[in-house]
Protein backbone atom coordinates (compact mmCIF):
# COMPACT_ATOMS: atom_id res chain seq x y z
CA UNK A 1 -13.65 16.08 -1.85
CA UNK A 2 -12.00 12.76 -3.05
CA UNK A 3 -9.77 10.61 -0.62
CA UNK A 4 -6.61 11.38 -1.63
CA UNK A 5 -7.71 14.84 -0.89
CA UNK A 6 -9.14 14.06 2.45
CA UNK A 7 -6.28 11.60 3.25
CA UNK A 8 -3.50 14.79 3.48
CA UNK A 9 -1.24 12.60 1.32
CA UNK A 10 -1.65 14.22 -2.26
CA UNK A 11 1.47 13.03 -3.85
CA UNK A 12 1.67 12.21 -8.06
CA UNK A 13 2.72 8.93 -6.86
CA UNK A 14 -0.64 7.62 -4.58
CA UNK A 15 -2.67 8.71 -8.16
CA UNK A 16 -4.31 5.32 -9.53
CA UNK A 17 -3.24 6.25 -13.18
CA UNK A 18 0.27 6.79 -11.77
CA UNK A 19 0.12 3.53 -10.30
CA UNK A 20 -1.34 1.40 -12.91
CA UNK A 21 1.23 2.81 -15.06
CA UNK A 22 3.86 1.55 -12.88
CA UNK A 23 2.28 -2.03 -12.52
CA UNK A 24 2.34 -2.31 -16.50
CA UNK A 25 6.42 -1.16 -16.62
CA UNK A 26 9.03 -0.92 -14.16
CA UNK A 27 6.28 -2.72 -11.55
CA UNK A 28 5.25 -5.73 -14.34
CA UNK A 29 6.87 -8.41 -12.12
CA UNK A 30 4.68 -7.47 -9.29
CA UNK A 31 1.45 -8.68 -8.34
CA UNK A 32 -0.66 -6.08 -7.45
CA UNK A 33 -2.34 -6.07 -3.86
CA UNK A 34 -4.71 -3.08 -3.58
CA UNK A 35 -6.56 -3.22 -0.47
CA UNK A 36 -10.01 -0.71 0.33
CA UNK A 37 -11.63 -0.44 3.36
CA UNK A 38 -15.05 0.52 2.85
CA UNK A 39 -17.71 2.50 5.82
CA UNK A 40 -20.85 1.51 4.24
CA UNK A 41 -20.79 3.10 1.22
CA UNK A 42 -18.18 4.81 1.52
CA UNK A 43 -14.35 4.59 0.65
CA UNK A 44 -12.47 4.70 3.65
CA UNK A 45 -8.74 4.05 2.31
CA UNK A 46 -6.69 2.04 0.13
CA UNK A 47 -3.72 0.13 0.27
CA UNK A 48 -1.52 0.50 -2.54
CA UNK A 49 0.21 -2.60 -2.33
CA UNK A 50 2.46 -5.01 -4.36
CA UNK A 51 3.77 -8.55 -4.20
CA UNK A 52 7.45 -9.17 -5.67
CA UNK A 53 8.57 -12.92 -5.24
CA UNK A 54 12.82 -12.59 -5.56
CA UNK A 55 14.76 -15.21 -6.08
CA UNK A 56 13.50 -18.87 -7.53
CA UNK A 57 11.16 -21.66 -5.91
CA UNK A 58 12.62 -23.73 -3.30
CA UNK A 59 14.81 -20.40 -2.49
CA UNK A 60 12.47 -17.64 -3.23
CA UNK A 61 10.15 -14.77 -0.71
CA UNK A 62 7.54 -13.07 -1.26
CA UNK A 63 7.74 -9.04 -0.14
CA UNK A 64 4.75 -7.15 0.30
CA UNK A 65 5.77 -3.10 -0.44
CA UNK A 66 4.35 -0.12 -1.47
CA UNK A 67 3.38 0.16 -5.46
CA UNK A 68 5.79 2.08 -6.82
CA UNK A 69 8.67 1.51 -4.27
CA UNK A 70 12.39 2.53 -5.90
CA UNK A 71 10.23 4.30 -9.17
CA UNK A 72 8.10 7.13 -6.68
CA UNK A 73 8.98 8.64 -3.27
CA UNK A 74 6.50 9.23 -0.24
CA UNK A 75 4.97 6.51 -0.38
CA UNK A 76 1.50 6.35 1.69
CA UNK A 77 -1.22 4.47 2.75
CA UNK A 78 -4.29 7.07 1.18
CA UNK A 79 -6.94 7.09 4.82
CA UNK A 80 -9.82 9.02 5.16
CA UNK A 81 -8.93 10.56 8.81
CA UNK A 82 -11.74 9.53 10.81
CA UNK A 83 -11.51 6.04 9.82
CA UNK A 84 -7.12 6.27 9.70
CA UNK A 85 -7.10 4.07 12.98
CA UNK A 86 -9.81 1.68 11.82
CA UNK A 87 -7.99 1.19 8.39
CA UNK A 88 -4.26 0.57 9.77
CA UNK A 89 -5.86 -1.89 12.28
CA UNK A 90 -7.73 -2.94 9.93
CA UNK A 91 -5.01 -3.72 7.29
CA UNK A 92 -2.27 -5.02 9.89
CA UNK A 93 -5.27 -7.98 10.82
CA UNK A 94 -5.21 -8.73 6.89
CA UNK A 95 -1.52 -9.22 7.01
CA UNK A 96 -1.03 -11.46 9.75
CA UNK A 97 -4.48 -13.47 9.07
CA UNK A 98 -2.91 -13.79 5.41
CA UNK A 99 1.41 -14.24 7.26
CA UNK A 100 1.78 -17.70 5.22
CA UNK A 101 1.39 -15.49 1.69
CA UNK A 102 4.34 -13.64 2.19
CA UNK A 103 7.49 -13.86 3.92
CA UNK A 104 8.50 -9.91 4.11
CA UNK A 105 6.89 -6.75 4.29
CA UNK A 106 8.78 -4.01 3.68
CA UNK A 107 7.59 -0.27 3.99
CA UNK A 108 10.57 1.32 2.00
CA UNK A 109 9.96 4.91 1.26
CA UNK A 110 7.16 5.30 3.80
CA UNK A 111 7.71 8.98 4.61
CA UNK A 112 8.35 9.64 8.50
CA UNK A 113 5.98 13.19 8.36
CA UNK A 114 3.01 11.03 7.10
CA UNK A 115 0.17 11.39 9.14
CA UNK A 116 -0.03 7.60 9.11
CA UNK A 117 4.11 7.23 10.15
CA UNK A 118 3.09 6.43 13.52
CA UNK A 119 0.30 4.62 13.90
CA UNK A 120 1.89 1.57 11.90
């Protein structure tokens, strides 16, 4: 079983050919920021993540959001479940060790019955 299977959050828009499809079109002024947590060997989850800078350099931010936001809905983090905890702690450590490369991050179209919902 792969996973997205695993994870409980099969959605067209968490597949990697969806999403590198959206990086080279509607997502090409993103940077992508695709974050894995590994158990040994093992995938553990991914972070489908993407930077946007908006607006112009002395006035500009830099949002962290999902790959795919405004293009795909349901949005997810894809977590193996024994290691979902792990992961979101895991990733939420990476963002504030990492606060002074971005100014925003916004979890648009995050569905509310993902397994994940609460936990961030």
């Amino acid at each position: 079983m792969d996973l997205i299977e695993k994870s409980g959050s099969i959605a067209v828009f968490l597949m990697p050919s969806w999403v590198k499809s959206w990086l080279g079109s509607p997502g090409k002024y993103h940077k992508p920021l695709i974050l894995a947590a590994w158990n040994g060997n093992e995938l553990a989850g991914i972070f489908p993540m993407a930077v946007k800078t908006i607006g112009s350099f002395p006035f500009s931010i830099k949002k962290i959001e999902f790959a795919g936001r405004d293009e795909g809905d349901y949005l997810d983090f894809i977590l193996d479940p024994g290691f979902r905890d792990i992961c979101i702690e895991t990733f939420l450590s990476f963002l504030r060790k990492n606060k002074t490369d971005w100014d925003v991050c916004d979890l648009n179209d995050f569905s509310q019955e993902s397994r994940n919902y609460d936990l961030v």
